[in-house]
Protein backbone atom coordinates (compact mmCIF):
# COMPACT_ATOMS: atom_id res chain seq x y z
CA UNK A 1 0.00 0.00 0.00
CA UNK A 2 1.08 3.93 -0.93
CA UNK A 3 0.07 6.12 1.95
CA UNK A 4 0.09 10.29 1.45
CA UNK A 5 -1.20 13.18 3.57
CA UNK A 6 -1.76 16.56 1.95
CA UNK A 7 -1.41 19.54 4.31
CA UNK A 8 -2.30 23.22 3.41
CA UNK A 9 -4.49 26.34 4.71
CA UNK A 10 -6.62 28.97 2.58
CA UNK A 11 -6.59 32.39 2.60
CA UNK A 12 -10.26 32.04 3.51
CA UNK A 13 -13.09 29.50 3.83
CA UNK A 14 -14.06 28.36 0.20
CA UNK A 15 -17.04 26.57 -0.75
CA UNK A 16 -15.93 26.61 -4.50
CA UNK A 17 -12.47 24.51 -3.92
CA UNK A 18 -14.75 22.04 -1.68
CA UNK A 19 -16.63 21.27 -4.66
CA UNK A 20 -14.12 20.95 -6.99
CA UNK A 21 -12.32 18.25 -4.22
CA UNK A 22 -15.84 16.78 -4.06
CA UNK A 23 -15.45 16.48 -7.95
CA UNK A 24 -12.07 14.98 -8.01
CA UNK A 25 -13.29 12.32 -5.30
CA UNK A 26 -16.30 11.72 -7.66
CA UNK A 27 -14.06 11.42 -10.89
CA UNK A 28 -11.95 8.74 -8.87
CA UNK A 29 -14.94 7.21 -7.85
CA UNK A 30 -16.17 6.62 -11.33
CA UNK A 31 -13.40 5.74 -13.00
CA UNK A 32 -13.33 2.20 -13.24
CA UNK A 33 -9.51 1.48 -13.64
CA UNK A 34 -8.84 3.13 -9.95
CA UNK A 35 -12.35 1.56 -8.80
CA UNK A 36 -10.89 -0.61 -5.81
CA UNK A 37 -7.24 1.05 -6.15
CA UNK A 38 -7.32 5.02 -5.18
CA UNK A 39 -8.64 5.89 -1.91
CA UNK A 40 -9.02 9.31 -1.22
CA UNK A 41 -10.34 11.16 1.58
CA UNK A 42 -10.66 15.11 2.22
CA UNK A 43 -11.29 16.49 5.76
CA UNK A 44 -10.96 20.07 6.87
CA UNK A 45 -10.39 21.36 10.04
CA UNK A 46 -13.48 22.93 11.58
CA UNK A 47 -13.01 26.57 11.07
CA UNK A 48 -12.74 25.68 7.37
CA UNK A 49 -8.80 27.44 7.22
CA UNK A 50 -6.74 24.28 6.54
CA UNK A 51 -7.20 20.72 4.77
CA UNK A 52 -5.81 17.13 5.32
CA UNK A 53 -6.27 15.04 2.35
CA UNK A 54 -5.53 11.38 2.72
CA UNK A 55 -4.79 8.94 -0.24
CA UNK A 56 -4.44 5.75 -0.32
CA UNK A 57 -3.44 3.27 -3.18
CA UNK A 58 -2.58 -0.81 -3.87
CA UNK A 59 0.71 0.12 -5.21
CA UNK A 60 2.49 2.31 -7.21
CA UNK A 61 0.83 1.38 -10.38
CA UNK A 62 -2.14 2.65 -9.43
CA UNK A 63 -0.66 5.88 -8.43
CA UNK A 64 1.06 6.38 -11.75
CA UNK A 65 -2.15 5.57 -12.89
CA UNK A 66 -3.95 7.89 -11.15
CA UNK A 67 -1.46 10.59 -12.36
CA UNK A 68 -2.47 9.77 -16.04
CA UNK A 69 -5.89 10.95 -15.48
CA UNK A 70 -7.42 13.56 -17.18
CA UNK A 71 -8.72 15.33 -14.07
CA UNK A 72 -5.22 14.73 -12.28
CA UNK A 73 -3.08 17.34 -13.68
CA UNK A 74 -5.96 20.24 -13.28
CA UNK A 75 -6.78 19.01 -9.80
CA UNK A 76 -2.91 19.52 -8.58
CA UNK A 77 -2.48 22.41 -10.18
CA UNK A 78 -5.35 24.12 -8.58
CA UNK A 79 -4.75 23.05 -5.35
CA UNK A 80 -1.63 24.81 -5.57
CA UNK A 81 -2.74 27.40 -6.37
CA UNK A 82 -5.41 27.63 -3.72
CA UNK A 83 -3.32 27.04 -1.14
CA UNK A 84 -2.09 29.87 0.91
CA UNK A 85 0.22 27.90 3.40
CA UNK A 86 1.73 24.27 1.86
CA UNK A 87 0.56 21.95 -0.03
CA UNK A 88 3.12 19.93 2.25
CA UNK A 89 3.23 16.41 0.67
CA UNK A 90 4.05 13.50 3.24
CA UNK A 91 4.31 9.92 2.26
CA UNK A 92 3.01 7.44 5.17
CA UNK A 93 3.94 4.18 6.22
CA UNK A 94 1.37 2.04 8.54
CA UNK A 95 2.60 0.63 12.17
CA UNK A 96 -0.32 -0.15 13.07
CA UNK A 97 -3.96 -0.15 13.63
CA UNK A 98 -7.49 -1.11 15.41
CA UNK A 99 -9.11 -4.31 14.22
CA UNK A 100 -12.08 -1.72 13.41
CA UNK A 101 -11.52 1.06 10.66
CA UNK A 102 -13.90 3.74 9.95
């Protein structure tokens, strides 16, 4: 498994960019060559200001994969360009876990 944690604030709350992260989730979700591959997960913190996005993937395949997308390249770009502190890219490694996973 490929583990990575996205990290960045905005200038300001933005319901626009949560949409168009809602769209990229929803592209990944119907594409069905990353169907059961890409996981990807967006959560904010609750004033809104800063993001954690967490992806998961089977392998580096499907990352590379991912990458080739259509949607990819506009996605990344964007968020950069949102982003007022970051995007600070982190790749993960498990230790450990519960039995239970939400």
């Amino acid at each position: 498994m490929v583990y990575s944690l996205i990290r960045y604030s905005l200038s300001e709350p933005s319901e626009e960019w949560e949409r168009e992260v809602l769209a990229f989730i929803r592209a990944i979700n119907c594409d069905a060559s990353l169907r059961g591959r890409v996981s990807y997960r967006c959560l904010k913190e609750t004033d809104g200001g800063a993001f954690c996005h967490l992806a998961a993937a089977v392998d580096d395949m499907a990352v590379e994969d991912l990458k080739q997308k259509p949607f990819f390249k506009p996605y990344s770009t964007r968020l950069r360009a949102v982003a007022k502190a970051g995007p600070h890219f982190t790749k993960l490694q498990v230790v450990d876990g519960t039995e239970f996973q939400l």
